[in-house]
C-alpha atoms as a PDB file:
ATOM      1  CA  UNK A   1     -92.675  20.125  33.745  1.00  0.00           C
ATOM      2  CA  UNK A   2     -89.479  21.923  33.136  1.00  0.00           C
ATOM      3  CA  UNK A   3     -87.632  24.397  35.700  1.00  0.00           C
ATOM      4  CA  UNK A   4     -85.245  26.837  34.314  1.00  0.00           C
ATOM      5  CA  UNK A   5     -82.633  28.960  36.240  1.00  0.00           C
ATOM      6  CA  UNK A   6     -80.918  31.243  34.715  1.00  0.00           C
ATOM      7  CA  UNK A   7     -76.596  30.195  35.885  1.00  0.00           C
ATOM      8  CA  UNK A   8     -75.907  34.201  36.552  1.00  0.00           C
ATOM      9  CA  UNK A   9     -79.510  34.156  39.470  1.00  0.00           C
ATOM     10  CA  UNK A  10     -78.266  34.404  42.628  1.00  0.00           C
ATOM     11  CA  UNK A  11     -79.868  31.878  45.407  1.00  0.00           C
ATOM     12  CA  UNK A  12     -80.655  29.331  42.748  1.00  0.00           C
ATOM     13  CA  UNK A  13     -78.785  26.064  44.104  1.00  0.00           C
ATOM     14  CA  UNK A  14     -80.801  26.152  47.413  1.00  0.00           C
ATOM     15  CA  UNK A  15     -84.301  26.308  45.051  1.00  0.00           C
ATOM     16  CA  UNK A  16     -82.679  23.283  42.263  1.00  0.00           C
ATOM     17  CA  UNK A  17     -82.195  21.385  45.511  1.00  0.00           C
ATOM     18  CA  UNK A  18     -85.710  21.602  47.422  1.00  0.00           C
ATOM     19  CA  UNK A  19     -87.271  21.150  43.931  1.00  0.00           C
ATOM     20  CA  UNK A  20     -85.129  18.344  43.313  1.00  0.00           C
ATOM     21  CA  UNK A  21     -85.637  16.402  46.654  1.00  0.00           C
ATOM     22  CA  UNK A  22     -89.516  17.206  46.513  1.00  0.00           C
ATOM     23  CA  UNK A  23     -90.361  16.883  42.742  1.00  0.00           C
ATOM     24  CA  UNK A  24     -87.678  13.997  41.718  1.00  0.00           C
ATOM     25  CA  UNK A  25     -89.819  13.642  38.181  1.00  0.00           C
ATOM     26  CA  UNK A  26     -89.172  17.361  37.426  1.00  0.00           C
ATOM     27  CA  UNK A  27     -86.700  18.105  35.121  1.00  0.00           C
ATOM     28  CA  UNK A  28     -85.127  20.789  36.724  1.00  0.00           C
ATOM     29  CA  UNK A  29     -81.638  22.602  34.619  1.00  0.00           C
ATOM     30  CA  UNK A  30     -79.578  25.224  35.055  1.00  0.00           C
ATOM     31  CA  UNK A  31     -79.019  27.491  31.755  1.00  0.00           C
ATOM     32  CA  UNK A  32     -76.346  29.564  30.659  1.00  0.00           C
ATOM     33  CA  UNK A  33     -79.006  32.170  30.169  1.00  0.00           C
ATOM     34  CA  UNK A  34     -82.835  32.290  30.650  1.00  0.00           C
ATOM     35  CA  UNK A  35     -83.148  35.457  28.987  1.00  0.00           C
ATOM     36  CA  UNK A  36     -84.619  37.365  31.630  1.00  0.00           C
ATOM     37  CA  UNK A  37     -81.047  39.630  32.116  1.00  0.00           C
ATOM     38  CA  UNK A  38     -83.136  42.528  33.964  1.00  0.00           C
ATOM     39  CA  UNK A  39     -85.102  41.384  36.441  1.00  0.00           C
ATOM     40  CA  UNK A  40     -82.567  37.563  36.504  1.00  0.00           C
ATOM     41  CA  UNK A  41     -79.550  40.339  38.341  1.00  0.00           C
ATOM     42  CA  UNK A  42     -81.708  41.756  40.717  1.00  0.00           C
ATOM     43  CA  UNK A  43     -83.910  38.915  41.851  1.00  0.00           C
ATOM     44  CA  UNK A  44     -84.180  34.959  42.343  1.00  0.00           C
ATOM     45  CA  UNK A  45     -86.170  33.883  39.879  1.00  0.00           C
ATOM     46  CA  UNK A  46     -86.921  31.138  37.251  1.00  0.00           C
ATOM     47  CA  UNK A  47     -88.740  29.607  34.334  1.00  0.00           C
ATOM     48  CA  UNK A  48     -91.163  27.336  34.836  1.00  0.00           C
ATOM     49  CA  UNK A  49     -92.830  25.495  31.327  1.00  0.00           C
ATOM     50  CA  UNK A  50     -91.679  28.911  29.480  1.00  0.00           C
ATOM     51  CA  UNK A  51     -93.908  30.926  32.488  1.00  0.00           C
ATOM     52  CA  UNK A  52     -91.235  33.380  34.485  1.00  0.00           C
ATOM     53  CA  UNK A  53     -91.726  33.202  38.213  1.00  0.00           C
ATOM     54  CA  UNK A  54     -90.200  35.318  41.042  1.00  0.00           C
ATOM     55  CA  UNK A  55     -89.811  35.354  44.301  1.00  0.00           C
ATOM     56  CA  UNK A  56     -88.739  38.405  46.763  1.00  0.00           C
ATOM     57  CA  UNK A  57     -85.733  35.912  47.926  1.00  0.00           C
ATOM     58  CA  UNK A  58     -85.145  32.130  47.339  1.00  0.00           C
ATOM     59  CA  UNK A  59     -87.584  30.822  49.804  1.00  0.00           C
ATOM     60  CA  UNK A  60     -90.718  33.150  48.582  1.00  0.00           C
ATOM     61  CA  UNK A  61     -89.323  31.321  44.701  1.00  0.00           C
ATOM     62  CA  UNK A  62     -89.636  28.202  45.997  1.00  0.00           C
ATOM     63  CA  UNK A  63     -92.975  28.757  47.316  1.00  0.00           C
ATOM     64  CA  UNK A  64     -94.129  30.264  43.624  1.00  0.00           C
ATOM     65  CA  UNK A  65     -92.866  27.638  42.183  1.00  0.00           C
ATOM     66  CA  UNK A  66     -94.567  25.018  44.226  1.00  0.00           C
ATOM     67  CA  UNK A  67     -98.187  26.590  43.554  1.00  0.00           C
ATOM     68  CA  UNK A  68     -97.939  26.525  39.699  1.00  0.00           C
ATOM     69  CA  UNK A  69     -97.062  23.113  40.131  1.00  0.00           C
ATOM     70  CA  UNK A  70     -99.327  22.253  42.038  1.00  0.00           C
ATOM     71  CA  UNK A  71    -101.761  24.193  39.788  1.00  0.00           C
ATOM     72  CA  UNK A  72    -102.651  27.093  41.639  1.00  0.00           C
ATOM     73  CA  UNK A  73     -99.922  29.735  40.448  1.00  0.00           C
ATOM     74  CA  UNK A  74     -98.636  32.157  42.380  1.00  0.00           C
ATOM     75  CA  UNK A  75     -99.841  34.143  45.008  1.00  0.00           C
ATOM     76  CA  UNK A  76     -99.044  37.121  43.503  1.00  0.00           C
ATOM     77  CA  UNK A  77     -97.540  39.129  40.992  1.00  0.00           C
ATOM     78  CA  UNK A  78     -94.648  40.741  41.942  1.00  0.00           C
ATOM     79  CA  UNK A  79     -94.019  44.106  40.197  1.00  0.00           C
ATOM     80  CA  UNK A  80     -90.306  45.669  40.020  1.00  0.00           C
ATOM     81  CA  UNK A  81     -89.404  48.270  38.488  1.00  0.00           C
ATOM     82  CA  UNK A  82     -86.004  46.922  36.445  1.00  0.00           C
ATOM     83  CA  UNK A  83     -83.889  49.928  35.490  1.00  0.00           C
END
């Protein structure tokens, strides 16, 4: 599976390096650009197999992340409004 974060998301280190250390056969990269520039300034987020995921802060990512991974998705969607 591949994890995208976007270089510009804020909180994404911490998120590469839990992945990382849980999930070593992930391949797990940091873009110049994920081309999610609305929501990608306002929230942590990623791309996960070309599926965005988001997370209220890095730890609620980490735990969306996890779930499609582990098949089950998210728990949620999270709606924003992205002005």
């Amino acid at each position: 599976m591949k994890v995208r974060f976007c270089k510009h998301n804020k909180g994404k280190s911490k998120v590469m390096h839990r992945l990382e250390e849980a999930y070593p056969e992930l391949n797990v990269k940091v873009k110049d650009c994920i081309k999610k520039c609305g929501p990608c300034k306002k929230i942590p987020m990623a791309v996960v197999d070309g599926r965005s995921v988001q997370g209220v802060d890095g730890d609620d990512l980490y735990r969306n992340i996890v779930l499609i991974l582990e098949g089950k998705g998210p728990r949620e969607e999270l709606s924003l409004s992205v002005d």
